[in-house]
N, C-alpha and C. Protein backbone atom coordinates (compact mmCIF):
# COMPACT_ATOMS: atom_id res chain seq x y z
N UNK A 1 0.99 -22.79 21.65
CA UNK A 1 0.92 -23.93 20.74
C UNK A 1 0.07 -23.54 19.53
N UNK A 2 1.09 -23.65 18.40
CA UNK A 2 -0.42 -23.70 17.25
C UNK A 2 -1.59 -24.36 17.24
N UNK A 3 -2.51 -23.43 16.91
CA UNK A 3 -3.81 -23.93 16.35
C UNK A 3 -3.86 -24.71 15.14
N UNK A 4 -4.49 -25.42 15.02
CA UNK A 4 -4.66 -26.72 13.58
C UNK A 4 -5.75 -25.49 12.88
N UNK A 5 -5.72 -25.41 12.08
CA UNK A 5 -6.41 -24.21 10.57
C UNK A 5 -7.81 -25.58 10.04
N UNK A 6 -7.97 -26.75 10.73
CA UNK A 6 -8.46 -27.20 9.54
C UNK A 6 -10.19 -26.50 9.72
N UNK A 7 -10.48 -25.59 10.32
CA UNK A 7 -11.83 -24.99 10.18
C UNK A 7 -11.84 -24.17 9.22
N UNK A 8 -10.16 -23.63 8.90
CA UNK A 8 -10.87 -22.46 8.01
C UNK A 8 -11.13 -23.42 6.49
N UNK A 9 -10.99 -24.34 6.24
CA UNK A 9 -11.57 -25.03 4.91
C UNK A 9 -12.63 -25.53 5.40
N UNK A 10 -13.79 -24.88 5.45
CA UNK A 10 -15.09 -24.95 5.51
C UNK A 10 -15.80 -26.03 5.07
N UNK A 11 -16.04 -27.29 6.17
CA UNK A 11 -16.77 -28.33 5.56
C UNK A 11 -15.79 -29.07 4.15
N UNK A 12 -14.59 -29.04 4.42
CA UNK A 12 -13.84 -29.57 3.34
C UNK A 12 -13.82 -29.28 2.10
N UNK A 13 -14.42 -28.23 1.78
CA UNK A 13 -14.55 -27.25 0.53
C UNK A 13 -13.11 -26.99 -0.09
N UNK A 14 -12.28 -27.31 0.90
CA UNK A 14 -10.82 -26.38 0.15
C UNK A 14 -10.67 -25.17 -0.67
N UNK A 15 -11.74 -24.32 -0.23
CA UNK A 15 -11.99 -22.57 -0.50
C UNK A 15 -10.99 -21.80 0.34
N UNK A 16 -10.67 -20.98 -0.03
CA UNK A 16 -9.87 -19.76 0.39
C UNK A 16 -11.08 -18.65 0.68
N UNK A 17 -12.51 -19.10 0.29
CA UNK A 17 -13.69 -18.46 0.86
C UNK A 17 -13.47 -17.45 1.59
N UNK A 18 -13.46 -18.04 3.19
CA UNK A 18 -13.46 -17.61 4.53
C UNK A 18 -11.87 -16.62 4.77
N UNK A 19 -11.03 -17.28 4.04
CA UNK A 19 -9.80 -16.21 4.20
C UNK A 19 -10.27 -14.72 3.76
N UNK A 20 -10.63 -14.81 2.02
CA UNK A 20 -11.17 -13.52 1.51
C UNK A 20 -11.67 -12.70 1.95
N UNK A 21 -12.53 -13.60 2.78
CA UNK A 21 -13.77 -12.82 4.13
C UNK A 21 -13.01 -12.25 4.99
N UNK A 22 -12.10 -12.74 5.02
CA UNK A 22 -11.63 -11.87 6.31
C UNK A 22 -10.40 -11.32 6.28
N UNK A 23 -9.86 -11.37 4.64
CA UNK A 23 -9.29 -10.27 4.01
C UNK A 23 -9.82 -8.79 4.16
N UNK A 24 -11.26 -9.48 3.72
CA UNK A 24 -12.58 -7.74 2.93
C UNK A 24 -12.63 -7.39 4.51
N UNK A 25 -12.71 -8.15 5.46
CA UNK A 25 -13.12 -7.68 6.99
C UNK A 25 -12.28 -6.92 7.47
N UNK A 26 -10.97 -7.28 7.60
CA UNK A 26 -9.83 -6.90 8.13
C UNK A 26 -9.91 -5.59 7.46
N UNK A 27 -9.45 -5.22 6.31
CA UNK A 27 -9.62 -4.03 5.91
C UNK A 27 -10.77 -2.83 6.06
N UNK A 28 -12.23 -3.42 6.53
CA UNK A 28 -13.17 -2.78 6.57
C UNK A 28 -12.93 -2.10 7.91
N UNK A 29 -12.68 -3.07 8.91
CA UNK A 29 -12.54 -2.48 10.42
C UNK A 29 -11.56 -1.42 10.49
N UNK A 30 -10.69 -0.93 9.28
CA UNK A 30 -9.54 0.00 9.37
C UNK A 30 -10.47 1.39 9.24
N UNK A 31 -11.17 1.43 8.67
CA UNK A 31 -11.94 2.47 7.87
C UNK A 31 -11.87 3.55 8.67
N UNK A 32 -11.65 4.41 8.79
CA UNK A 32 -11.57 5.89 10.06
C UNK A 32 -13.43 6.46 9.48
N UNK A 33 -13.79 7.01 10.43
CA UNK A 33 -14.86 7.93 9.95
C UNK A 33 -15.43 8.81 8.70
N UNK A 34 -14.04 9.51 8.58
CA UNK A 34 -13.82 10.46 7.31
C UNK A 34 -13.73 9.62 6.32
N UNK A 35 -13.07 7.93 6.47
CA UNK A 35 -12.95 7.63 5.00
C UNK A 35 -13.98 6.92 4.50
N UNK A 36 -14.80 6.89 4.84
CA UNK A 36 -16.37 6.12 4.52
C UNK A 36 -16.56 6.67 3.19
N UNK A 37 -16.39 8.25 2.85
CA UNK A 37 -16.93 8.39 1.88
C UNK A 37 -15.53 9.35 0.32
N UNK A 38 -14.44 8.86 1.16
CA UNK A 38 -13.22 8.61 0.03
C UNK A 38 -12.96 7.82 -1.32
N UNK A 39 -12.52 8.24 -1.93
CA UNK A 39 -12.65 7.37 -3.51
C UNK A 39 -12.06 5.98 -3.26
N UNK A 40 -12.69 5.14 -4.48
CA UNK A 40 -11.57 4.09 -4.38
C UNK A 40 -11.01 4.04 -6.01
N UNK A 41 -10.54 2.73 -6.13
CA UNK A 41 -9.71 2.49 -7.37
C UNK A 41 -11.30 2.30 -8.98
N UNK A 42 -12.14 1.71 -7.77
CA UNK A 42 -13.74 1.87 -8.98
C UNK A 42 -14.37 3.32 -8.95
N UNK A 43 -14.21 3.38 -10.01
CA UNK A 43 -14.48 5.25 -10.50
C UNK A 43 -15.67 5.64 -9.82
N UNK A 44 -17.15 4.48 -9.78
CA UNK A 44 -17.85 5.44 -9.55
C UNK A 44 -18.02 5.11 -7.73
N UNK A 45 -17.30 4.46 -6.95
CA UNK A 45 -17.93 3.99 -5.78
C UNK A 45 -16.51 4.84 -4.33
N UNK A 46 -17.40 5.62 -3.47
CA UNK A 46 -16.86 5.84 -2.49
C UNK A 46 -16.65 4.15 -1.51
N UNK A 47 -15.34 4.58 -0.33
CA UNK A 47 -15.16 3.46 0.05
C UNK A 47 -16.65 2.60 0.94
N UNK A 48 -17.59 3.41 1.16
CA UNK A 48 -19.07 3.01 1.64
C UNK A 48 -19.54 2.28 0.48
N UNK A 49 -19.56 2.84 -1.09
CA UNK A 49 -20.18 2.06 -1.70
C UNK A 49 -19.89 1.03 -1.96
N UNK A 50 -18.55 0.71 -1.97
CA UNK A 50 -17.74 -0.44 -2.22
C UNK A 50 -18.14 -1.53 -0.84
N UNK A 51 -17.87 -1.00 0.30
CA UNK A 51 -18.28 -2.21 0.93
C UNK A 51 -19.42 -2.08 0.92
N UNK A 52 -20.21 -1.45 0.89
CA UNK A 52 -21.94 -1.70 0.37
C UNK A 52 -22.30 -3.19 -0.44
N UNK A 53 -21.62 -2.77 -1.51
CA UNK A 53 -21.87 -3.81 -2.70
C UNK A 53 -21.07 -5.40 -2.25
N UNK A 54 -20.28 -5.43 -1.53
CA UNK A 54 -19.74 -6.45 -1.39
C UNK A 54 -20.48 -7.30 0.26
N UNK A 55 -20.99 -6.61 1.04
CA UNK A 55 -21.76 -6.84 2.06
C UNK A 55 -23.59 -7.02 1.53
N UNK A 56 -23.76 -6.16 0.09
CA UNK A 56 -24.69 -7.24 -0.36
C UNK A 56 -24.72 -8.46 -1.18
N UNK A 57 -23.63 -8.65 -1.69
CA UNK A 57 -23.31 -9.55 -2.24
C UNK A 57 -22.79 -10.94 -1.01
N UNK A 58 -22.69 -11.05 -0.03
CA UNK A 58 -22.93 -11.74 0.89
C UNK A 58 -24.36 -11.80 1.28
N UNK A 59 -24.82 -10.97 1.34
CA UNK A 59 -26.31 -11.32 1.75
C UNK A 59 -27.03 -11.86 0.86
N UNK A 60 -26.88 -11.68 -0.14
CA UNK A 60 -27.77 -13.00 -1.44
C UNK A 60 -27.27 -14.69 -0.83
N UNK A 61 -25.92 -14.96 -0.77
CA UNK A 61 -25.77 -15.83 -0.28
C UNK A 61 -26.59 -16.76 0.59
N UNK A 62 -27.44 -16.49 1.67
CA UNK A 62 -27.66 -17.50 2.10
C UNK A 62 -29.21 -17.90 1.79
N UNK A 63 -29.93 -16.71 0.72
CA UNK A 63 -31.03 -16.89 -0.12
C UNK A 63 -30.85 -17.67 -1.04
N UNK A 64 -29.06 -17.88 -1.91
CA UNK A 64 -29.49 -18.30 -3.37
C UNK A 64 -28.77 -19.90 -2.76
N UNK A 65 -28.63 -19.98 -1.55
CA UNK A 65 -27.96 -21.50 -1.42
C UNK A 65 -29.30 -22.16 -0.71
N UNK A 66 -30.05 -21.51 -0.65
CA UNK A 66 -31.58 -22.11 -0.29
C UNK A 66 -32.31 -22.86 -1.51
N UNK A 67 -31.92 -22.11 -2.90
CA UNK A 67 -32.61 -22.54 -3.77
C UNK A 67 -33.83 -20.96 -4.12
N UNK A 68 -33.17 -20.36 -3.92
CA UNK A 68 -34.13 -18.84 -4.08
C UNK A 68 -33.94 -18.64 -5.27
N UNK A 69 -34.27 -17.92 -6.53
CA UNK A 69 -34.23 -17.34 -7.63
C UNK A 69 -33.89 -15.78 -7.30
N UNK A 70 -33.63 -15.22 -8.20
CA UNK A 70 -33.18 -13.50 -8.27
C UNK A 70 -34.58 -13.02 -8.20
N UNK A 71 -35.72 -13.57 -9.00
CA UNK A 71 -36.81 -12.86 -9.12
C UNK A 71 -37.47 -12.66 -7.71
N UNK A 72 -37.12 -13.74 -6.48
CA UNK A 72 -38.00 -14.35 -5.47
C UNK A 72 -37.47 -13.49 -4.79
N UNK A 73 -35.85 -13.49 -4.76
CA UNK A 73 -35.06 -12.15 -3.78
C UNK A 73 -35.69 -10.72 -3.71
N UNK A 74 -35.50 -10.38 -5.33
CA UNK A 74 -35.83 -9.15 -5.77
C UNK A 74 -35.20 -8.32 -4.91
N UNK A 75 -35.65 -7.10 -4.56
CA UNK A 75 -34.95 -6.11 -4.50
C UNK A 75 -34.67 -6.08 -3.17
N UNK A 76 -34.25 -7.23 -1.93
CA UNK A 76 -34.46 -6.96 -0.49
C UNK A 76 -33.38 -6.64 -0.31
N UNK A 77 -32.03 -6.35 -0.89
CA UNK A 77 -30.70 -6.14 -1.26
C UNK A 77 -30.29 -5.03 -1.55
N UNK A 78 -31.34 -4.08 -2.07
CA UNK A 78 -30.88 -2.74 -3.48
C UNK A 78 -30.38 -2.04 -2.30
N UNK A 79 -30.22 -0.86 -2.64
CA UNK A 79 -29.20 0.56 -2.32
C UNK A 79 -28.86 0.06 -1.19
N UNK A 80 -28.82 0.81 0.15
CA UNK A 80 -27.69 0.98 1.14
C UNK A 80 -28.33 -0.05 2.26
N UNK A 81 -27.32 -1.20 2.21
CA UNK A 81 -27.55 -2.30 3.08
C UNK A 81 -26.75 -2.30 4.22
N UNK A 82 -26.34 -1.03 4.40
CA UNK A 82 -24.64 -0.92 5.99
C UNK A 82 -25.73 -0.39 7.07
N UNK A 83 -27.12 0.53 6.86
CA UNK A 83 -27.40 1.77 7.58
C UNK A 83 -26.17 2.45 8.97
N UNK A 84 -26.52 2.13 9.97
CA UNK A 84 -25.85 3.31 10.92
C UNK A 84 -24.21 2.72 11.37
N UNK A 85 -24.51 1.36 11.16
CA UNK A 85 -23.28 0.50 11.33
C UNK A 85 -22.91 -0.60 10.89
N UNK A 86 -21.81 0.49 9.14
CA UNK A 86 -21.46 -0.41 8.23
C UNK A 86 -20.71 -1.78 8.58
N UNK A 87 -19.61 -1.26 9.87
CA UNK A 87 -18.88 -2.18 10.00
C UNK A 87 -19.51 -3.78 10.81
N UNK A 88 -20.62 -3.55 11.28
CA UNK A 88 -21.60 -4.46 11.88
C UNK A 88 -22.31 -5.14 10.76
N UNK A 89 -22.55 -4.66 9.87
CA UNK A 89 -23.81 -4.95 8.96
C UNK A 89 -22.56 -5.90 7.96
N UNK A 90 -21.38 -5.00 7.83
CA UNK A 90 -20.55 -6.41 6.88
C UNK A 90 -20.69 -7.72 7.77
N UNK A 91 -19.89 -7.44 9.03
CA UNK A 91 -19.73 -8.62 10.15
C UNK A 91 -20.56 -9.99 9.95
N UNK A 92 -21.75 -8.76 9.88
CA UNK A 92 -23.05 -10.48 9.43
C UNK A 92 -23.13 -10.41 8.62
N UNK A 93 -23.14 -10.27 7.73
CA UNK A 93 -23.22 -10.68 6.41
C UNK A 93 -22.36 -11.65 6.01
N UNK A 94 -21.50 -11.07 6.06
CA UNK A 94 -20.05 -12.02 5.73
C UNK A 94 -20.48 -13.48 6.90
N UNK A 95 -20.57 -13.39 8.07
CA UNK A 95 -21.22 -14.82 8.93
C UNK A 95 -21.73 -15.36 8.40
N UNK A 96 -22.67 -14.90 8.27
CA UNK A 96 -24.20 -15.82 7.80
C UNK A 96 -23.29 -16.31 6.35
N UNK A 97 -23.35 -15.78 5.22
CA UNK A 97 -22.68 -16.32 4.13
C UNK A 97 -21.73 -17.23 3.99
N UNK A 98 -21.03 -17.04 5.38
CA UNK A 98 -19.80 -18.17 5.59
C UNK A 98 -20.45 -19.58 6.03
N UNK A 99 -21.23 -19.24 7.48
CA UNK A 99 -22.41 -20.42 7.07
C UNK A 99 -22.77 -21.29 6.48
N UNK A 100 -23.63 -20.56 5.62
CA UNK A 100 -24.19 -21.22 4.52
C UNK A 100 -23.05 -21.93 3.89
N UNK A 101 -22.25 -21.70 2.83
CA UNK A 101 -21.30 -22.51 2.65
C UNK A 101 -20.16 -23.46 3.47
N UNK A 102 -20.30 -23.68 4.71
CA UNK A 102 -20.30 -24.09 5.50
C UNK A 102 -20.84 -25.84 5.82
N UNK A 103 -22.01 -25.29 4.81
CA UNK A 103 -23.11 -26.78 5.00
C UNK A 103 -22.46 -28.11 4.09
N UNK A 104 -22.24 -29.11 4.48
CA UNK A 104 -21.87 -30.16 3.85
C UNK A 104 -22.68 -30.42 2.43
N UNK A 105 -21.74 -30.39 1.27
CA UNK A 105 -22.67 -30.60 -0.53
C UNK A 105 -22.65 -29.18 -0.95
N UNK A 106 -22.88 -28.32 -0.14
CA UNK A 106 -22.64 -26.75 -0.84
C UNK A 106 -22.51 -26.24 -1.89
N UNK A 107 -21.06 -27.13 -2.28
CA UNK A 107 -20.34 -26.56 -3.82
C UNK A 107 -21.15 -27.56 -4.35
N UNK A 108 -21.89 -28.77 -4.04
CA UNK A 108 -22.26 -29.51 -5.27
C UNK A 108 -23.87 -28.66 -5.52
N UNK A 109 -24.64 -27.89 -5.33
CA UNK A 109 -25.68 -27.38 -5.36
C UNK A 109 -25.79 -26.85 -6.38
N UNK A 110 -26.88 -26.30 -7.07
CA UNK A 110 -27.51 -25.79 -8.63
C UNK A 110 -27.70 -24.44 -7.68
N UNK A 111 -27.52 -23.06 -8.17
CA UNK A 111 -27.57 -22.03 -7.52
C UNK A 111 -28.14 -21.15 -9.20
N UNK A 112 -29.34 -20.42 -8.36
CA UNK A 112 -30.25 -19.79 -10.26
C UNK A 112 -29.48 -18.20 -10.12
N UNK A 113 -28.40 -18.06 -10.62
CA UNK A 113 -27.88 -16.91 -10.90
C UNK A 113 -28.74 -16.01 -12.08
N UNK A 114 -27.97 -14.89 -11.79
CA UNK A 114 -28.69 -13.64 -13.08
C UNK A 114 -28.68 -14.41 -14.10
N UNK A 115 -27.72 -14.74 -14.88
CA UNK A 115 -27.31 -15.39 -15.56
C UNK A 115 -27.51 -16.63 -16.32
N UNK A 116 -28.30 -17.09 -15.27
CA UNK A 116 -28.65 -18.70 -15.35
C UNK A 116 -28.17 -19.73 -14.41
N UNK A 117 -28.76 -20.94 -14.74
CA UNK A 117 -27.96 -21.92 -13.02
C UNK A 117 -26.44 -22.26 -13.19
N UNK A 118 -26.18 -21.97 -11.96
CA UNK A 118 -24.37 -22.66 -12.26
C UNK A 118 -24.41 -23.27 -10.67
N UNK A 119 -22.88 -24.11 -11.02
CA UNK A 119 -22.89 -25.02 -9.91
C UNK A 119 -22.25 -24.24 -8.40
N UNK A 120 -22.68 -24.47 -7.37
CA UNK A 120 -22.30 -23.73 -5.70
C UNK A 120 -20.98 -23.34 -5.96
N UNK A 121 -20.01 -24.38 -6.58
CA UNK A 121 -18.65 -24.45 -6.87
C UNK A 121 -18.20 -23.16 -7.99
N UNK A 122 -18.61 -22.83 -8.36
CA UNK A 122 -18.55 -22.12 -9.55
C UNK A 122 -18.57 -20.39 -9.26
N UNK A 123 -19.90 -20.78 -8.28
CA UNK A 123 -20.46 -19.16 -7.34
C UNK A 123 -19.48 -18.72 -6.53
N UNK A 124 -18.94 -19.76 -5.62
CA UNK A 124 -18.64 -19.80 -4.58
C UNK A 124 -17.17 -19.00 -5.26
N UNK A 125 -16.53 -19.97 -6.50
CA UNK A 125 -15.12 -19.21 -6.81
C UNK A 125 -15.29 -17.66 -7.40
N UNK A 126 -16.67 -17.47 -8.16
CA UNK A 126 -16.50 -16.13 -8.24
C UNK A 126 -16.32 -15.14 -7.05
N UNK A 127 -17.60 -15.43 -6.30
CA UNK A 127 -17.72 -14.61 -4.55
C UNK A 127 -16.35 -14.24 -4.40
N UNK A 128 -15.57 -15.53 -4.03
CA UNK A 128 -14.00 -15.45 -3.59
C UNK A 128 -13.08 -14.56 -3.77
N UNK A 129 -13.19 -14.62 -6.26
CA UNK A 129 -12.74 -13.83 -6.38
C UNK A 129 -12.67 -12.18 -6.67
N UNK A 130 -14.20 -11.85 -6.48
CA UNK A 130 -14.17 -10.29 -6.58
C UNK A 130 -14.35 -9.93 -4.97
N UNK A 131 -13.95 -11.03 -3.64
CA UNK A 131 -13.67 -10.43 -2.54
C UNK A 131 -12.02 -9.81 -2.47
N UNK A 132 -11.55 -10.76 -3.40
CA UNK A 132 -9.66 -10.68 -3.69
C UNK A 132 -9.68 -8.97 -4.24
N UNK A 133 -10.17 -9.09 -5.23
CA UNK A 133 -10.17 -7.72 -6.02
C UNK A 133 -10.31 -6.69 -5.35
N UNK A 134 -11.69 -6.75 -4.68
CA UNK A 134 -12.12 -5.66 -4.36
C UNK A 134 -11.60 -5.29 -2.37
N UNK A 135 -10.46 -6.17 -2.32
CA UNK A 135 -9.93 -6.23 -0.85
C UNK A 135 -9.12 -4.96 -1.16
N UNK A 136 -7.97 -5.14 -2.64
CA UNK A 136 -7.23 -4.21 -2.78
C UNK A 136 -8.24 -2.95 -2.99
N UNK A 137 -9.20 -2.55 -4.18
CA UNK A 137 -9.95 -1.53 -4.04
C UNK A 137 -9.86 -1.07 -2.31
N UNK A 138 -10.26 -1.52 -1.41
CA UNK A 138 -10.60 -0.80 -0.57
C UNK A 138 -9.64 -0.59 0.34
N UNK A 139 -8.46 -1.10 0.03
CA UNK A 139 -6.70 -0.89 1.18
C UNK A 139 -6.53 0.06 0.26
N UNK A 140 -6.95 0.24 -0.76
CA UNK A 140 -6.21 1.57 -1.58
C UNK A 140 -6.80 3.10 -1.73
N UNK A 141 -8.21 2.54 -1.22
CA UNK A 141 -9.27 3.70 -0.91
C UNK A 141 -8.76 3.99 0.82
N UNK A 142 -8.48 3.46 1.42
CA UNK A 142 -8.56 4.00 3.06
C UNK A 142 -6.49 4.22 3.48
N UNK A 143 -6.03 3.36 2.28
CA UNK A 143 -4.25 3.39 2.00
C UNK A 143 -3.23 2.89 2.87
N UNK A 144 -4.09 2.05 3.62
CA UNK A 144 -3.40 0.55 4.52
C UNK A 144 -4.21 -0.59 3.70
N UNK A 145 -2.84 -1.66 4.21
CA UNK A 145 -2.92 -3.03 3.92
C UNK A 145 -3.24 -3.00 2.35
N UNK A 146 -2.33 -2.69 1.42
CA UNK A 146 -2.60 -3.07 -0.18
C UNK A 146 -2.25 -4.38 -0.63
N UNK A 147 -1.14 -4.38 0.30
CA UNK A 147 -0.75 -6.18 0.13
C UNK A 147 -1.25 -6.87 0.32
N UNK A 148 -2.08 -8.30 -0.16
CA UNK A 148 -2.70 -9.08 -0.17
C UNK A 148 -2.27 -10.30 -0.05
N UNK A 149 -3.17 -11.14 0.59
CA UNK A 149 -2.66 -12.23 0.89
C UNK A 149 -1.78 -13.50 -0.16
N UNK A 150 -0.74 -13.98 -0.39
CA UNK A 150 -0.06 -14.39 -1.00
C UNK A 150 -1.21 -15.77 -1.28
N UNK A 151 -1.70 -16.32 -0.60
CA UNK A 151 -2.83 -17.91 -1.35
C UNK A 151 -4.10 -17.26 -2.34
N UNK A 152 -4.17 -15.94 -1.53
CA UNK A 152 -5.34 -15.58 -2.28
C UNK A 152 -5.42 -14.67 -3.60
N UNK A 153 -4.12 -14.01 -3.56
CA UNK A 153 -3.84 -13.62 -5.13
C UNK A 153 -3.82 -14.90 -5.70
N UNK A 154 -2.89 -15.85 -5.53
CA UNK A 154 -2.66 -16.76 -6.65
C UNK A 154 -3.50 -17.65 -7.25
N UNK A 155 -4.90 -18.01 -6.18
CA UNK A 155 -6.70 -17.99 -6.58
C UNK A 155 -7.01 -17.43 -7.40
N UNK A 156 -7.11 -15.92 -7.09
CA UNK A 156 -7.78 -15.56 -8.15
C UNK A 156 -6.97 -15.41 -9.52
N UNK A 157 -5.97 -15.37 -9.48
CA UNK A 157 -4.64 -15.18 -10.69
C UNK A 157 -5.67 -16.76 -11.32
N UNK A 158 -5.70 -17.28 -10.83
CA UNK A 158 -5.52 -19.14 -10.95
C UNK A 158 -7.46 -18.69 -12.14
N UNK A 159 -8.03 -18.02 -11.47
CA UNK A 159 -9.50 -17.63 -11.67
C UNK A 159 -9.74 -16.98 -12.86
N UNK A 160 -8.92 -16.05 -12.68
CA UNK A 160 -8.67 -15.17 -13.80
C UNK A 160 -8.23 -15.61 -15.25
N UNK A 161 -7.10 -16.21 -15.22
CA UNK A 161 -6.17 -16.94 -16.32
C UNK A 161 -7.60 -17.98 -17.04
N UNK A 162 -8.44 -18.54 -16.04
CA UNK A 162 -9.52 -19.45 -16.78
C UNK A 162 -10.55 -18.36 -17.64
N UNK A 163 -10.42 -17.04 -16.85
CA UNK A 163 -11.52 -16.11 -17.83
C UNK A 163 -11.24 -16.29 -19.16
N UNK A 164 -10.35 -15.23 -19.05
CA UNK A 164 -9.89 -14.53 -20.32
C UNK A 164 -9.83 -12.98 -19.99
N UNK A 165 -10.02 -12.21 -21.05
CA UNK A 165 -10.31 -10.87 -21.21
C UNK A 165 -11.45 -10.98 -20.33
N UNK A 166 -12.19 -10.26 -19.51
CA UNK A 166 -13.34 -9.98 -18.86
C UNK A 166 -14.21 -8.54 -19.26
N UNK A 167 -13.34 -7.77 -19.79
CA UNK A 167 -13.57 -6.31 -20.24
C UNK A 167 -15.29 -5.95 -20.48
N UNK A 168 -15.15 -7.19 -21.52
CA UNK A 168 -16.64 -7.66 -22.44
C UNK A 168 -17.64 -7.22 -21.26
N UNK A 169 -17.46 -7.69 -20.50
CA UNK A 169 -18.68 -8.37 -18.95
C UNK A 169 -19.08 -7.30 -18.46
N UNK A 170 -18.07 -5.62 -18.35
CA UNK A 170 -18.57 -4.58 -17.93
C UNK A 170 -18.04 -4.63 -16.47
N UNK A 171 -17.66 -5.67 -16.13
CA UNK A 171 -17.45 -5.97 -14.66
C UNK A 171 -15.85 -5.33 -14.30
N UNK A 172 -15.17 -5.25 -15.03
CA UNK A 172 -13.94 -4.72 -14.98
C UNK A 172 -13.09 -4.01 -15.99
N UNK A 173 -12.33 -3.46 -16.14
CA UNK A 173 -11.86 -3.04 -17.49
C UNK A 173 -10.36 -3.28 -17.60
N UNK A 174 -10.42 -2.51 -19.32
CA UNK A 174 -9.59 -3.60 -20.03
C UNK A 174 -7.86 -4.12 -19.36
N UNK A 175 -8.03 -5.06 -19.57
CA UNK A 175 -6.65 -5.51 -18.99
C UNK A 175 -5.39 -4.56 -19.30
N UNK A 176 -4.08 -4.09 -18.39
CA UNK A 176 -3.36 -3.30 -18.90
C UNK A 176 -2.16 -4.34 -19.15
N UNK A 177 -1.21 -3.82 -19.62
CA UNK A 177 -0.03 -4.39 -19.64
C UNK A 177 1.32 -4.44 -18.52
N UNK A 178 1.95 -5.59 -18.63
CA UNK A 178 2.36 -5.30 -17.21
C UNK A 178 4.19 -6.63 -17.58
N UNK A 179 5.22 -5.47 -16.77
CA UNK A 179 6.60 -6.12 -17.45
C UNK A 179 6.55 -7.44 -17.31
N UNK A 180 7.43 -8.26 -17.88
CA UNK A 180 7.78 -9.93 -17.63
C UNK A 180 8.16 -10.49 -16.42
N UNK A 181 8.59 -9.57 -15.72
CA UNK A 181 9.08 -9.61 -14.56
C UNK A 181 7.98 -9.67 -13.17
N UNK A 182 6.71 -9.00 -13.36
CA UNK A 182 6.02 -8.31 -12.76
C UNK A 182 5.72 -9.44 -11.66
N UNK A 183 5.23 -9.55 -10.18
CA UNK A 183 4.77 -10.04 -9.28
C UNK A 183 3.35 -10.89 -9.45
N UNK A 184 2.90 -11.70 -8.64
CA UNK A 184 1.64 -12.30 -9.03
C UNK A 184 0.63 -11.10 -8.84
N UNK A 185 0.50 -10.12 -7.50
CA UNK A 185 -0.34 -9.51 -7.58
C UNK A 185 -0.40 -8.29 -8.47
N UNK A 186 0.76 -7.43 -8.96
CA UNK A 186 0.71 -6.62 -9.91
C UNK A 186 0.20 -7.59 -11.27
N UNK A 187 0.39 -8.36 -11.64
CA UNK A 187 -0.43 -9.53 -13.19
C UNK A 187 -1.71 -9.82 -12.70
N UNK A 188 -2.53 -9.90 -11.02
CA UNK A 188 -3.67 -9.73 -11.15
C UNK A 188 -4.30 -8.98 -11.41
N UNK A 189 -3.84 -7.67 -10.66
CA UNK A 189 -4.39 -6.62 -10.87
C UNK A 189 -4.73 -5.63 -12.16
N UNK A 190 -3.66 -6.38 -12.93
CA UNK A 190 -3.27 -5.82 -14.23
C UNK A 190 -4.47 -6.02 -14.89
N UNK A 191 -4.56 -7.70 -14.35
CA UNK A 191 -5.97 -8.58 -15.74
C UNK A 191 -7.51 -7.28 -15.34
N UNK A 192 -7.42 -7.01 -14.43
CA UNK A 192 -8.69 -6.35 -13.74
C UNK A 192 -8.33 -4.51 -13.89
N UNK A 193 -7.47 -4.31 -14.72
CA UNK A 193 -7.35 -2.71 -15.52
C UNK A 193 -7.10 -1.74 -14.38
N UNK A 194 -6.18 -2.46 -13.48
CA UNK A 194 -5.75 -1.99 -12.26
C UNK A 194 -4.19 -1.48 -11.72
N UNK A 195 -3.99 -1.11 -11.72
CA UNK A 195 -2.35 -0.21 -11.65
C UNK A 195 -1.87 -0.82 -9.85
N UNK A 196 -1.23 -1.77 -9.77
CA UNK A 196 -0.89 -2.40 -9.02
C UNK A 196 0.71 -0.83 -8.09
N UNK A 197 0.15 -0.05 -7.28
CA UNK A 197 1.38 0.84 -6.74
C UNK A 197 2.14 0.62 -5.34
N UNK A 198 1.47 -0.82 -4.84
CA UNK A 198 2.49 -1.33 -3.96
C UNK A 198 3.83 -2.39 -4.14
């Protein structure tokens, strides 16, 4: 008998959150030994650094939905947050972060980014969408599962289209061009200077 899904919308958030999560998961648990330290599609990050950065970027999570500042965090985050067992160290991370957003009002919360304050709702859709992004980075670094989930491209497509160019930000580069014809996830990938080869 099917299961009813209504847990994975977290506290009624209607996030694709927890899917992403376990997009970036699913792919992490593939990882063979040898490919820990294989390229990915980001020039300068082996597939370790990549989930590095994205397993600390869950771990700010359940500091900055406390009401923590960047300055208060500081550096309990920097370099290599996987030690002996990356695939454990995502596991919780990604938990605990799911958690936290989890809590009823979540998205309505003031959260003090680098940047300045923005609303839970706001965080929460970025998180989401450089888990989308960087799901493909790492199916393309280890070369299973490039295909991505069909709700969660069209999120971040949906995310993206509100940017604009992002180039500026350093966070990605420049958008390429891509036929009229092209698929939702080859036009995401495109916006994010990414050569879509599945």
């Amino acid at each position: 008998m099917a299961q009813h899904r209504h847990h994975r919308q977290a506290a009624g958030t209607g996030t694709p959150y927890p899917e992403a999560l376990a997009a970036f998961g699913e792919r992490v648990q593939l990882v063979t030994p040898e490919q820990w330290d294989s390229p990915t599609p980001c020039s300068d990050w082996s597939v370790r650094d990549l989930v590095n950065h994205l397993t600390g970027e869950q771990l700010w999570v359940p500091d900055l939905m406390m009401g923590a500042t960047i300055g208060e965090v500081g550096g309990r985050y920097d370099g290599d947050v996987l030690g002996d067992d990356p695939v454990g160290a995502w596991t919780d991370a990604a938990e605990a972060a799911r958690e936290a957003w989890a809590v009823p009002g979540a998205t309505e919360l003031t959260v003090h980014l680098s940047y300045g304050d923005a609303s839970g709702r706001y965080y929460l859709d970025q998180l989401t969408t450089d888990l989308v992004i960087h799901s493909w980075d790492l199916a393309e670094g280890i070369g299973r599962h490039t295909r991505l989930p069909d709700g969660l491209v069209e999120f971040a497509l949906g995310q993206f289209t509100g940017y604009g160019d992002l180039s500026g930000s350093g966070l990605f580069d420049p958008p390429l061009p891509v036929p009229g014809d092209a698929g939702p996830q080859t036009r995401l990938l495109a916006l994010t200077g990414r050569r879509d080869g599945g």
